[in-house]
Protein backbone atom coordinates (compact mmCIF):
# COMPACT_ATOMS: atom_id res chain seq x y z
CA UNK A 1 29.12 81.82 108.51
CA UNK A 2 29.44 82.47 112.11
CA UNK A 3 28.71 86.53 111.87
CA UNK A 4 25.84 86.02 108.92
CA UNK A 5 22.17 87.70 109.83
CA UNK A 6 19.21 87.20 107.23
CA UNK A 7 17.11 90.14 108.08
CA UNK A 8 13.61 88.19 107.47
CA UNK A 9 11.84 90.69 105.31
CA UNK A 10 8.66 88.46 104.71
CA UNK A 11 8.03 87.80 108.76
CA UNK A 12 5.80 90.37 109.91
CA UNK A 13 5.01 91.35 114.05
CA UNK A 14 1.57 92.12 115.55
CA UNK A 15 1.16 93.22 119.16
CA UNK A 16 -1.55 92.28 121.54
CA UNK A 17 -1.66 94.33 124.57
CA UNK A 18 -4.20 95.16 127.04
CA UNK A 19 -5.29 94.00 130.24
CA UNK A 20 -6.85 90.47 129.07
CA UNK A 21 -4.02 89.71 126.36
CA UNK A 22 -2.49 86.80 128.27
CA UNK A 23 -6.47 85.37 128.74
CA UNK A 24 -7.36 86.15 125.38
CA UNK A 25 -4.02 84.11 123.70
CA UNK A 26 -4.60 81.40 126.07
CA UNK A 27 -7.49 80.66 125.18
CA UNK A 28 -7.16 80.04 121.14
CA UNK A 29 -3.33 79.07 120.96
CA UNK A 30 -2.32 75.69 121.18
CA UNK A 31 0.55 76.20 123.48
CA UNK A 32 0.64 77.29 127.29
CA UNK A 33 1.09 81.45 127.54
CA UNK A 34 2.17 80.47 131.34
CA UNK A 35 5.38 79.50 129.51
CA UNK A 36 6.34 83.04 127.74
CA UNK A 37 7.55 85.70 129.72
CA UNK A 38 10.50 88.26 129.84
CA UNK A 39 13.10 85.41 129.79
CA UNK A 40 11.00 82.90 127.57
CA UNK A 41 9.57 82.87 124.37
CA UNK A 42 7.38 79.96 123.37
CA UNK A 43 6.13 78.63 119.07
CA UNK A 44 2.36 78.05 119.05
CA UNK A 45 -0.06 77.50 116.42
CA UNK A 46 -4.10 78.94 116.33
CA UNK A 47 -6.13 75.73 114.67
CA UNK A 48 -9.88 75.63 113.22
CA UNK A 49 -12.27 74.15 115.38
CA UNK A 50 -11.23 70.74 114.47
CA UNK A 51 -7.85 70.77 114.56
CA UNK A 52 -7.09 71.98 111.33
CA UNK A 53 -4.16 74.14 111.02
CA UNK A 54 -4.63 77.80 110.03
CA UNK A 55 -2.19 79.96 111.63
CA UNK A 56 1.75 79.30 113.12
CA UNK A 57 3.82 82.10 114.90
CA UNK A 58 6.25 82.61 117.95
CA UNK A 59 4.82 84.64 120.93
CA UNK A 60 7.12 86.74 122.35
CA UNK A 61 6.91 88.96 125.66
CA UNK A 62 6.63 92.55 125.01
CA UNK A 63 6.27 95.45 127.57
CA UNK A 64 2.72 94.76 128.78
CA UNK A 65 1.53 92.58 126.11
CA UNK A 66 2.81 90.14 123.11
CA UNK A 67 4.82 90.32 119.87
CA UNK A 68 3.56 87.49 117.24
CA UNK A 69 6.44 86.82 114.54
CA UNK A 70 4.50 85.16 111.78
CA UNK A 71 4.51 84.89 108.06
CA UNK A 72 3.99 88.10 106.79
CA UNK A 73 1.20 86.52 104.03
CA UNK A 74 -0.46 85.64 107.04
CA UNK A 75 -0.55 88.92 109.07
CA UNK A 76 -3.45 90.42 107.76
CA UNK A 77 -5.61 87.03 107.70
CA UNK A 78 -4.14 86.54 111.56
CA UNK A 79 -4.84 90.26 112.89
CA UNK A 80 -8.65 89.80 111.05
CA UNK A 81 -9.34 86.47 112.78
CA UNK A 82 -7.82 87.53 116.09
CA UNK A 83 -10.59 90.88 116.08
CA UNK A 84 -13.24 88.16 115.12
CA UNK A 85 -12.53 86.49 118.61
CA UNK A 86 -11.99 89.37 120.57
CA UNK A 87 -15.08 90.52 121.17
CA UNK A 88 -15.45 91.79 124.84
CA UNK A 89 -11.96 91.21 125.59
CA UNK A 90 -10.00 94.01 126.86
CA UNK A 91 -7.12 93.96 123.96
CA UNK A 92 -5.66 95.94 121.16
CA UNK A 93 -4.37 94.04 118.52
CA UNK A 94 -1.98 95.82 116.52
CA UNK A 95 0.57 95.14 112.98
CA UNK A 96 3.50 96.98 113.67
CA UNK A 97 5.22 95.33 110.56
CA UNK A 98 6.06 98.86 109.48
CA UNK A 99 8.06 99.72 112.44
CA UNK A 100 9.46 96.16 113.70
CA UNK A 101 12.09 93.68 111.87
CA UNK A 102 13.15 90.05 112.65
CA UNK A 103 16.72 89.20 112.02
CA UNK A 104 18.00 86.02 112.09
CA UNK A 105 21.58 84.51 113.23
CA UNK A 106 23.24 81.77 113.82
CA UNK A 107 23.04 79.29 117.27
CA UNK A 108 26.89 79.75 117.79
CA UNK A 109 26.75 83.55 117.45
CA UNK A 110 24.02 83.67 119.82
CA UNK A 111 25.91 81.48 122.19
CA UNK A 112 28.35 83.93 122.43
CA UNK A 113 26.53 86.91 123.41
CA UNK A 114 26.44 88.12 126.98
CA UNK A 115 23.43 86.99 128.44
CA UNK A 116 22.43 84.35 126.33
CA UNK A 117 21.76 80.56 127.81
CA UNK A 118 21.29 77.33 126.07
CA UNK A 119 17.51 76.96 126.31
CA UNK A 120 15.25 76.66 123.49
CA UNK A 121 12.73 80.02 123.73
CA UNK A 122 15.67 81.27 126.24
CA UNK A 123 14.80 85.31 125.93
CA UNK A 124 16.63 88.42 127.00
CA UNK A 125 17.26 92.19 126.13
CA UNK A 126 19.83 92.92 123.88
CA UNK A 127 19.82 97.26 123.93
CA UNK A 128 16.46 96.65 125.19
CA UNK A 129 15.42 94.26 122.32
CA UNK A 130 14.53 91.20 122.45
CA UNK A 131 16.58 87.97 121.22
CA UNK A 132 15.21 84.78 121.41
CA UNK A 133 16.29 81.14 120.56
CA UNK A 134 14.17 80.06 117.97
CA UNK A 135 11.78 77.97 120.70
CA UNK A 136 11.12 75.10 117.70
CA UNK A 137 15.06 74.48 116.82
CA UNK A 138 18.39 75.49 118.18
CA UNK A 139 19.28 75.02 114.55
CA UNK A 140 17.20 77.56 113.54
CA UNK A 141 19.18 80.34 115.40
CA UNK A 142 18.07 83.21 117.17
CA UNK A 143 15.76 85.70 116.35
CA UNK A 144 16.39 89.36 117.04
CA UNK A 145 13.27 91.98 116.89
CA UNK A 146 14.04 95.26 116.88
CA UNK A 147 12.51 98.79 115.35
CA UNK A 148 14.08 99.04 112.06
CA UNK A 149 15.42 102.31 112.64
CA UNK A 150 18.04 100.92 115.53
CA UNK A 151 18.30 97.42 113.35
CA UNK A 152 21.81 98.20 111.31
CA UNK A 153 23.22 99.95 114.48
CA UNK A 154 22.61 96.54 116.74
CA UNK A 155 23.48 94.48 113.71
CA UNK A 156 26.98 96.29 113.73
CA UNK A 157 27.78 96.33 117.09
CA UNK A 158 26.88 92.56 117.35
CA UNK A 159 29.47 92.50 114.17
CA UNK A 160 26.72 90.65 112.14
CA UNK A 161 26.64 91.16 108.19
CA UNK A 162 23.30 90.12 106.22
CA UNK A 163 23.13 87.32 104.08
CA UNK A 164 20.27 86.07 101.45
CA UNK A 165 17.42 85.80 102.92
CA UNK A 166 17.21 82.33 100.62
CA UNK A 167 19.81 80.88 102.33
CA UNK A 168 17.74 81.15 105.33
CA UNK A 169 14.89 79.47 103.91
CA UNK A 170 16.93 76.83 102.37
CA UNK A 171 18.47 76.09 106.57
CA UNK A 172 15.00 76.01 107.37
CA UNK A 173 13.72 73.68 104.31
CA UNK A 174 16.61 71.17 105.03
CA UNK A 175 15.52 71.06 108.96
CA UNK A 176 12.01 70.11 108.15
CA UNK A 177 10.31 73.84 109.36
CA UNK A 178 8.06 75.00 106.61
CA UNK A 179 10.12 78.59 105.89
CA UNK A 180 7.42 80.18 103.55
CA UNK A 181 3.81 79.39 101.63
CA UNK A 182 2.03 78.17 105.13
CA UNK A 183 -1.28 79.51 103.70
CA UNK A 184 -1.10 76.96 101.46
CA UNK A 185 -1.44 74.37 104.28
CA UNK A 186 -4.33 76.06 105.77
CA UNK A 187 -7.51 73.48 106.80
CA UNK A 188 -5.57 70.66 104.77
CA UNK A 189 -4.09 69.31 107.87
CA UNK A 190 -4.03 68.86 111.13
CA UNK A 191 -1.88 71.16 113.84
CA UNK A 192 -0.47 67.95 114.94
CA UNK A 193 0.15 66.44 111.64
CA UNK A 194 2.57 69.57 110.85
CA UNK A 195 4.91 67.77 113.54
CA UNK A 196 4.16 70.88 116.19
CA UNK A 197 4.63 68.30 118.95
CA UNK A 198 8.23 67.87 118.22
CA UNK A 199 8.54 71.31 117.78
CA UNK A 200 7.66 72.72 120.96
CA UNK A 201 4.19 73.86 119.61
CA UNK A 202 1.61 72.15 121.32
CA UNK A 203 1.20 71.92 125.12
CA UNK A 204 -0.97 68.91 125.93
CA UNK A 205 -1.42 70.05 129.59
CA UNK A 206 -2.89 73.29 129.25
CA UNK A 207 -6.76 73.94 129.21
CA UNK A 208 -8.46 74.56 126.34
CA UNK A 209 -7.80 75.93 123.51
CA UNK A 210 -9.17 76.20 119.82
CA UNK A 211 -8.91 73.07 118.00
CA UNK A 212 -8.19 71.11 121.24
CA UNK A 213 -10.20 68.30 121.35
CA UNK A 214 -9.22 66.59 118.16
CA UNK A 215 -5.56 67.79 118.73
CA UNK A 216 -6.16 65.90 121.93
CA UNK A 217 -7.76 62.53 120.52
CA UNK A 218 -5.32 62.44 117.97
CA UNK A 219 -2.27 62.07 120.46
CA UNK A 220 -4.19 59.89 123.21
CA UNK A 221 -5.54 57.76 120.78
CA UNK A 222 -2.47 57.17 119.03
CA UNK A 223 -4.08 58.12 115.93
CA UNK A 224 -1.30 60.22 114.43
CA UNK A 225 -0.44 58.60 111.14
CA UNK A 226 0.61 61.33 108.38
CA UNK A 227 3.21 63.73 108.82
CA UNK A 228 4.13 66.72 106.98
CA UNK A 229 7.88 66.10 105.46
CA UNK A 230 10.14 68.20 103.04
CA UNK A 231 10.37 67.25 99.12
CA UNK A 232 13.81 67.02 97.80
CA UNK A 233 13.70 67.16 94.09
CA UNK A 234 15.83 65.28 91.85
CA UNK A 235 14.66 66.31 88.44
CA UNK A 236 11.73 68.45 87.07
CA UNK A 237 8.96 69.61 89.58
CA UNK A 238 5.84 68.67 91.55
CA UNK A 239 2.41 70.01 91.84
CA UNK A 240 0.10 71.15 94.05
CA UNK A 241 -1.73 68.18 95.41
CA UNK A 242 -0.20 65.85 93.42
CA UNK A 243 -0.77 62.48 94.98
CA UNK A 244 2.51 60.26 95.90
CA UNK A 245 2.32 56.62 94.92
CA UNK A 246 4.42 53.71 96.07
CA UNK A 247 3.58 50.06 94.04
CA UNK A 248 0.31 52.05 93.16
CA UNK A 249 -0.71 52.48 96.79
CA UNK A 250 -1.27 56.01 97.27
CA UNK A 251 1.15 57.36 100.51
CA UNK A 252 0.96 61.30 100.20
CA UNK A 253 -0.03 64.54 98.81
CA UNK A 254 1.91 67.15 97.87
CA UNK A 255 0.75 70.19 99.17
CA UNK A 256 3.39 73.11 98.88
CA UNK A 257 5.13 73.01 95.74
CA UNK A 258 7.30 76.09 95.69
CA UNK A 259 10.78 76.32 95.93
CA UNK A 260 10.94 74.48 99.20
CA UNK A 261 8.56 71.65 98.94
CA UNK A 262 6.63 69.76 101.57
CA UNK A 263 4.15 66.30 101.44
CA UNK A 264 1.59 65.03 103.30
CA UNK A 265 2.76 61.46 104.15
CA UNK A 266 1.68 58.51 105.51
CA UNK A 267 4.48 57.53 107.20
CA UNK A 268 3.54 54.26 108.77
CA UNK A 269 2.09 52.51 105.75
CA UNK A 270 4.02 49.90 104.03
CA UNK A 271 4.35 51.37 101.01
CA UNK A 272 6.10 54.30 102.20
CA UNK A 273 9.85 54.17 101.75
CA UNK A 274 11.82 56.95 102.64
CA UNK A 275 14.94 55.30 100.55
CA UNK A 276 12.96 54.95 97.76
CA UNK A 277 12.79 57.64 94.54
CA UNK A 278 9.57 58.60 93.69
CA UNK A 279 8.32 59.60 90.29
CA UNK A 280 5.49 62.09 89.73
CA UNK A 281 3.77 63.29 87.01
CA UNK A 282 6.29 66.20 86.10
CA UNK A 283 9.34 65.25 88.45
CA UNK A 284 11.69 62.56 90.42
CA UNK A 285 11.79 63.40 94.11
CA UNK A 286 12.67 62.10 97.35
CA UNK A 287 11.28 62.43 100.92
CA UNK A 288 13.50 62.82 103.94
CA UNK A 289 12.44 62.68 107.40
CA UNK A 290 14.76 65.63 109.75
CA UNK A 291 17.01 64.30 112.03
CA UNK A 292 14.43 65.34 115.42
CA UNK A 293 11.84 63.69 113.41
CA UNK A 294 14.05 60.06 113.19
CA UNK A 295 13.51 58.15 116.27
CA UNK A 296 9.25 58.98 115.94
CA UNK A 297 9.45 57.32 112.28
């Protein structure tokens, strides 16, 4: 398990570069770009107006400009909105999905490469590529992106060998990070509601940003009440949207129902039970709350 690598075939890399890229990502990200540079890598999310989410990726430093690792369903939709708000700005915004790979490995591999520290986002040049640790979960691993010509070289001399790509997605299902489908959450929830507090996402200090304000009111008003959580299924399947009821209150909406299922929940109601078996329409399912996620619930 130690040497496995799931070489992330549906992630997908765009560049920004030019002489206002670090203005230009500032100002619609929800995290801090003073925070990502050659040795640090930071997860940030671009939100609607009002908060909604619409876009996740991590922002990587990258010669003069950034990489963005993001979903590669969402790569075209992110590189079209991105040239909607560039405008003036002084950037080229680039999807270099053809030519760039992410590979994923494990937190105790990466702890054993030279150069590598124990900080989440840590970043530094492995043959002059970058590796990262994944900035949302140590759990997650590290990231390596690299030109897919040099990636089986690096993966050898690393001693890596690739696993299922599924087994990544399941890691990631199991700690609570939505691994695939994230257009499906898109202006059904809020940035914070998708738990990007917790996972390193949102920086509360930084100026503004798109989507700030109600990000903003949402955490200073204490007004946070529904969380996105993963579905495990005990029997059958549930739908899109399908609404979850507890003693007929209704607590939460299904709203990705693929392979790796997550809810909308309201976590502080009553009603909600997270020991509790819930039967749908088409299924039996439970919800589980990550371990980082514990002490908030």
């Amino acid at each position: 398990m130690k040497n496995n690598v799931y070489i992330l075939e549906d992630r997908a890399i765009l560049y920004i570069n030019g002489l206002d890229s670090k203005n230009f990502l500032q100002n619609l990200v929800s995290n801090d770009l003073n925070k990502v540079s050659d040795k640090s890598s930071c997860f940030a999310s671009l939100l609607t107006p009002q908060g909604k989410f619409l876009y996740e990726f991590i922002i990587i430093k990258h010669k003069s400009g950034y990489f963005l690792d993001c979903e590669k369903n969402q790569s075209e939709k992110i590189f079209k909105q991105l040239n909607l708000y560039k405008i003036r700005s002084k950037v080229e915004i680039l999807n270099l999905s053809n030519e760039f790979v992410v590979a994923s490995f494990g937190y105790e591999k990466y702890l054993s490469i030279e150069g590598s520290k124990d900080i989440l986002g840590f970043t530094f040049k492995y043959r002059e590529d970058p590796i990262i640790l994944d900035p949302r979960n140590k759990d997650l691993g590290a990231r390596l992106i690299i030109n897919l010509e040099k990636l089986y070289l690096s993966l050898k001399k690393l001693g890596l060998k690739n696993d299922k790509i599924e087994n990544y997605h399941i890691l990631s299902h199991k700690l609570g990070v939505v691994p695939k489908n994230l257009n499906k959450l898109q202006n059904k929830i809020f940035g914070i509601e998708c738990n990007y507090e917790e996972l390193n996402g949102i920086d509360f200090k930084k100026g503004c940003y798109v989507g700030q304000e109600n990000t903003a009111r949402i955490k200073l008003k204490n007004k946070l009440s529904k969380r996105l959580l993963p579905i495990k299924i005990i029997s059958g399947k549930v739908s899109d949207d399908e609404k979850i009821y507890n003693n007929d209150v209704e607590v939460g909406k299904v709203l990705i129902n693929e392979e790796y299922p997550f809810a909308l929940i309201k976590f502080l109601d009553k009603n909600f039970d997270k020991d509790i078996i819930f039967k749908g329409e088409n299924g039996s399912f439970k919800i589980f709350i990550p371990q980082w996620l514990q002490t908030k619930i």
